[in-house]
C-alpha atoms as a PDB file:
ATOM      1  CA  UNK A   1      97.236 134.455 102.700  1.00  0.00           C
ATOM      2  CA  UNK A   2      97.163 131.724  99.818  1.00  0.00           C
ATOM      3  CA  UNK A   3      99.634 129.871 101.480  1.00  0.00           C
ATOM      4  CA  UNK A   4      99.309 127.426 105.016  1.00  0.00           C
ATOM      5  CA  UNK A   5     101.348 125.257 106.756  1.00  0.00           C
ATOM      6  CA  UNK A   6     101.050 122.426 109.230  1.00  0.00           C
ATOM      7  CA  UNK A   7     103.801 120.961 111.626  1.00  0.00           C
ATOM      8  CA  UNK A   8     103.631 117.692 112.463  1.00  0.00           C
ATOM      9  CA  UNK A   9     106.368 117.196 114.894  1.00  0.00           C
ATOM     10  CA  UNK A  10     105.497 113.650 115.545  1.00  0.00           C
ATOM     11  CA  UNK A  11     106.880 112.417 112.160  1.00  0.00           C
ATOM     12  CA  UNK A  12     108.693 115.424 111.242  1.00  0.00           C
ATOM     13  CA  UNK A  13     106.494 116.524 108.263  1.00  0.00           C
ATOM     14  CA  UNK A  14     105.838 120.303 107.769  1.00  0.00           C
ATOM     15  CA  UNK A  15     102.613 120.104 105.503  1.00  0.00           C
ATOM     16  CA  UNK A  16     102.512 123.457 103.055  1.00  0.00           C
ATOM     17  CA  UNK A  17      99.383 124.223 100.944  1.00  0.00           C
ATOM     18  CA  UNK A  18      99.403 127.456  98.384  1.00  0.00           C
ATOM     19  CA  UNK A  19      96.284 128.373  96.586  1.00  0.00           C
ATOM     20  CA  UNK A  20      94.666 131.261  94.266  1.00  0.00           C
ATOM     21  CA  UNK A  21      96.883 133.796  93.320  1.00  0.00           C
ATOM     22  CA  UNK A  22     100.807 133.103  94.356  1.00  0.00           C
ATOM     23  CA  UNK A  23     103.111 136.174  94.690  1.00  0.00           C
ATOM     24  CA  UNK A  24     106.828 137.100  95.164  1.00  0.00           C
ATOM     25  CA  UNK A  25     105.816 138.932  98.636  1.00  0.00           C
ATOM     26  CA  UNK A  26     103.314 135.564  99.500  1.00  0.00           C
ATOM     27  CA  UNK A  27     106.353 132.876  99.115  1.00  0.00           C
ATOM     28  CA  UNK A  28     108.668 135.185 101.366  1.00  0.00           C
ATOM     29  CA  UNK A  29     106.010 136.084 103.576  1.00  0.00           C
ATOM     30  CA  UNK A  30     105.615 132.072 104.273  1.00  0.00           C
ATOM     31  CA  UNK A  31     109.341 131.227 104.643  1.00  0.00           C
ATOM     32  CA  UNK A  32     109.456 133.887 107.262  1.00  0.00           C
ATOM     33  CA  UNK A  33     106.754 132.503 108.748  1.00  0.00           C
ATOM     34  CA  UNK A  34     108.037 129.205 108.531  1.00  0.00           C
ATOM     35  CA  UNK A  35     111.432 129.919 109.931  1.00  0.00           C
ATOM     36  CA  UNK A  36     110.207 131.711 113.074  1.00  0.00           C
ATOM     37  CA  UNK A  37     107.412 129.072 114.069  1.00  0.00           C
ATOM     38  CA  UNK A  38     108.682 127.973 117.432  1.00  0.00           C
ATOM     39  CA  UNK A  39     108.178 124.077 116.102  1.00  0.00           C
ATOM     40  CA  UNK A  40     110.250 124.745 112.855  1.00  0.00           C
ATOM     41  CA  UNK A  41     113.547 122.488 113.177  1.00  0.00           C
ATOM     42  CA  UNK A  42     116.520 121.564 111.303  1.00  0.00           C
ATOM     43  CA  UNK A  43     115.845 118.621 109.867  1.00  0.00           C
ATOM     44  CA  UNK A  44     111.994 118.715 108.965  1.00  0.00           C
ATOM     45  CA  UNK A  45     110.736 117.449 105.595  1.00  0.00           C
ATOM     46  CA  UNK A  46     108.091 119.229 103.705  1.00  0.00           C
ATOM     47  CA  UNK A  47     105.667 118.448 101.248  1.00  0.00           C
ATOM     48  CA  UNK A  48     104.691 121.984  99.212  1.00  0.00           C
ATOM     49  CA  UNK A  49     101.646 121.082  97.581  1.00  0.00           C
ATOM     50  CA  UNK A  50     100.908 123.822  95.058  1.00  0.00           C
ATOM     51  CA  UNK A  51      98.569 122.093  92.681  1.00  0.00           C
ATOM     52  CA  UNK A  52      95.756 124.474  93.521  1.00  0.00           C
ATOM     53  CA  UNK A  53      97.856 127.608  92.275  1.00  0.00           C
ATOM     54  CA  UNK A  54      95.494 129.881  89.773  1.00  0.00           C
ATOM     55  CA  UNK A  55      97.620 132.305  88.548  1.00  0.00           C
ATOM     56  CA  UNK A  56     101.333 132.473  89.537  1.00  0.00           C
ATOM     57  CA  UNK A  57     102.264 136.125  89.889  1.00  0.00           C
ATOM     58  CA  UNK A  58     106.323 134.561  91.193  1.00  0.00           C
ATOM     59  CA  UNK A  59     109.186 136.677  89.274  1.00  0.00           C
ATOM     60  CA  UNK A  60     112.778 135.267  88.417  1.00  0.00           C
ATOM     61  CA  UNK A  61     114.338 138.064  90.705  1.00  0.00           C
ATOM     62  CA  UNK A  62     111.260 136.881  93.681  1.00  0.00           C
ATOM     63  CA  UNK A  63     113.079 133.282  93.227  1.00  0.00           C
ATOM     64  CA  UNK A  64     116.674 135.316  93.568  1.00  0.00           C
ATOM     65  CA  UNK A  65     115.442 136.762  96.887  1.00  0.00           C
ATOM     66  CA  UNK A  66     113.436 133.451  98.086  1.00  0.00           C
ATOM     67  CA  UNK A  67     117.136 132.111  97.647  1.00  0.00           C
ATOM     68  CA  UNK A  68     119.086 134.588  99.303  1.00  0.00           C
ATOM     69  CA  UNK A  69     116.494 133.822 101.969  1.00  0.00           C
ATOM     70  CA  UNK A  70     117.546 130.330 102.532  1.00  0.00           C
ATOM     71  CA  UNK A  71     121.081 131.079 102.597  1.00  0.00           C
ATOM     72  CA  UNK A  72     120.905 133.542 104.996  1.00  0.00           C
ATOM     73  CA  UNK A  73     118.587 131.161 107.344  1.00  0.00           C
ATOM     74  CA  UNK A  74     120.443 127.801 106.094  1.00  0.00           C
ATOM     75  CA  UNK A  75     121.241 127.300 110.203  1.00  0.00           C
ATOM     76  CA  UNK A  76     117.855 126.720 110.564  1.00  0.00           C
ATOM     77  CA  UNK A  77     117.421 125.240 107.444  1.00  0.00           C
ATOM     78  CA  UNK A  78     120.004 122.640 107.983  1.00  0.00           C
ATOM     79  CA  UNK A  79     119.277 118.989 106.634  1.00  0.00           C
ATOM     80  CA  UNK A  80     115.767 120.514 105.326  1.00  0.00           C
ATOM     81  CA  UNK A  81     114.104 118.342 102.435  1.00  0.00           C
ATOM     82  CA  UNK A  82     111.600 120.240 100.404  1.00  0.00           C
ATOM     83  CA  UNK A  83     109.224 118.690  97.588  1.00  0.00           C
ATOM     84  CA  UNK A  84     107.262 120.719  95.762  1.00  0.00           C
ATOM     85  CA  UNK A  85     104.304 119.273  93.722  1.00  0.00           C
ATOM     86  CA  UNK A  86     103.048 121.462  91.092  1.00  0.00           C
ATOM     87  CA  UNK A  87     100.527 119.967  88.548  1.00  0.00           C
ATOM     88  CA  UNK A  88     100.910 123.760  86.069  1.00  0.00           C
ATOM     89  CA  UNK A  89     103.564 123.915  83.755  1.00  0.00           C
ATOM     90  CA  UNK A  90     104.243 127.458  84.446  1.00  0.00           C
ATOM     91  CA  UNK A  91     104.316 126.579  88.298  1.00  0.00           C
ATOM     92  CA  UNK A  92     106.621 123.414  87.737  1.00  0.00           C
ATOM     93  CA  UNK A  93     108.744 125.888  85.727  1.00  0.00           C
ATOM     94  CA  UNK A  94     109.184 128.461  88.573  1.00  0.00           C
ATOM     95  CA  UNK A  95     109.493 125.694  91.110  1.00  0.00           C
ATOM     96  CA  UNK A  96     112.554 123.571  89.209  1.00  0.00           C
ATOM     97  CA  UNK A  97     114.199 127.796  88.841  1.00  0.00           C
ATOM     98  CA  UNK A  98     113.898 127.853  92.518  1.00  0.00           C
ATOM     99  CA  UNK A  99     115.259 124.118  92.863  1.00  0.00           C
ATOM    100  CA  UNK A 100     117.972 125.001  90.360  1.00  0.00           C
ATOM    101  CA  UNK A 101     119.376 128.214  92.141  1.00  0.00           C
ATOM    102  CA  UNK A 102     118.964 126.692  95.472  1.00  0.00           C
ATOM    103  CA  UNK A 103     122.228 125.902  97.478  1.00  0.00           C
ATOM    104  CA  UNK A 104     122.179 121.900  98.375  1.00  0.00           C
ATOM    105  CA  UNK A 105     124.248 122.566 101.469  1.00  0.00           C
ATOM    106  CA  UNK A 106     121.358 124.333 102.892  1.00  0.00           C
ATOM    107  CA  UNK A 107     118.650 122.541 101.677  1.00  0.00           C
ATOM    108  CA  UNK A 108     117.459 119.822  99.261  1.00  0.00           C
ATOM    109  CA  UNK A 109     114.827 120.775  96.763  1.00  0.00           C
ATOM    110  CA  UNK A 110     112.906 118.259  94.317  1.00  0.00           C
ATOM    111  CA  UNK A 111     109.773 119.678  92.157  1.00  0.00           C
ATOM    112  CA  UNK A 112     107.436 116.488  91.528  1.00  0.00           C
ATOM    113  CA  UNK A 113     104.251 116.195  89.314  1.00  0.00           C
ATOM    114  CA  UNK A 114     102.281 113.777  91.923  1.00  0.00           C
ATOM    115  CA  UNK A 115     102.057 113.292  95.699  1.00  0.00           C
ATOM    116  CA  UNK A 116     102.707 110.623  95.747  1.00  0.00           C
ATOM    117  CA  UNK A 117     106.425 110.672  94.448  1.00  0.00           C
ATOM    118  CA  UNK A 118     106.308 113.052  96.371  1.00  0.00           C
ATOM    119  CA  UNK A 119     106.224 111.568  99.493  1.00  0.00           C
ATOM    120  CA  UNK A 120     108.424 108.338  98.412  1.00  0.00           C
ATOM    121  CA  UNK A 121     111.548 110.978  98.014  1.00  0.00           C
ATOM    122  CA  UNK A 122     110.847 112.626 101.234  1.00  0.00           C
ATOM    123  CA  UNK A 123     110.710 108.760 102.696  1.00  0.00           C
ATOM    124  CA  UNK A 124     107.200 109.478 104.159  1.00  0.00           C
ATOM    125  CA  UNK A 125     104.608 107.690 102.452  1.00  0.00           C
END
């Protein structure tokens, strides 16, 4: 699996790595992941670092369904901060799509070029 995750529930960070080759079935394979890890709150900030992406393989109508996704778990995802650092253009493109069709009452979504604005808008670093 290209992408990993981390939980730290002491500062309310989920830390989320992809690498290699990035799919439609890898990102909803990791949100389901996500969403059923016993530690996964509302409320949790995470940093998606995606800078180590090879080839994006991540389809406008994989973003639709990523989407849908999030709506349909936006109990859990309540008050849920993503960033999403992406170094590729073609990665940065995909990722402001998904921040663009993404519903801000379940989630906020910012795509960033560095960690560390990253981390400033997700008030952890």
């Amino acid at each position: 699996m290209p992408i990993t995750y981390r939980i730290d529930q002491e500062h309310d960070v989920v830390w989320t790595n992809a690498t290699g080759v990035l799919t439609d079935a890898d990102l909803l394979a990791h949100k389901s992941r996500l969403i059923n890890d016993p530690d996964f709150k509302p409320g949790l900030r995470e940093l998606s670092d995606v800078r180590a992406v090879d080839r994006l393989e991540v389809t406008p109508n994989g973003i639709s369904q990523f989407v849908a996704r999030d709506k349909a778990d936006s109990a859990k995802l309540h008050d849920h901060k993503l960033a999403i650092v992406a170094s590729a253009d073609v990665v940065y493109g995909m990722a402001r799509m998904y921040q663009t069709l993404s519903d801000d009452e379940t989630q906020h979504v910012m795509v960033f070029r560095t960690i560390p604005e990253a981390t400033a808008w997700l008030g952890i670093g």
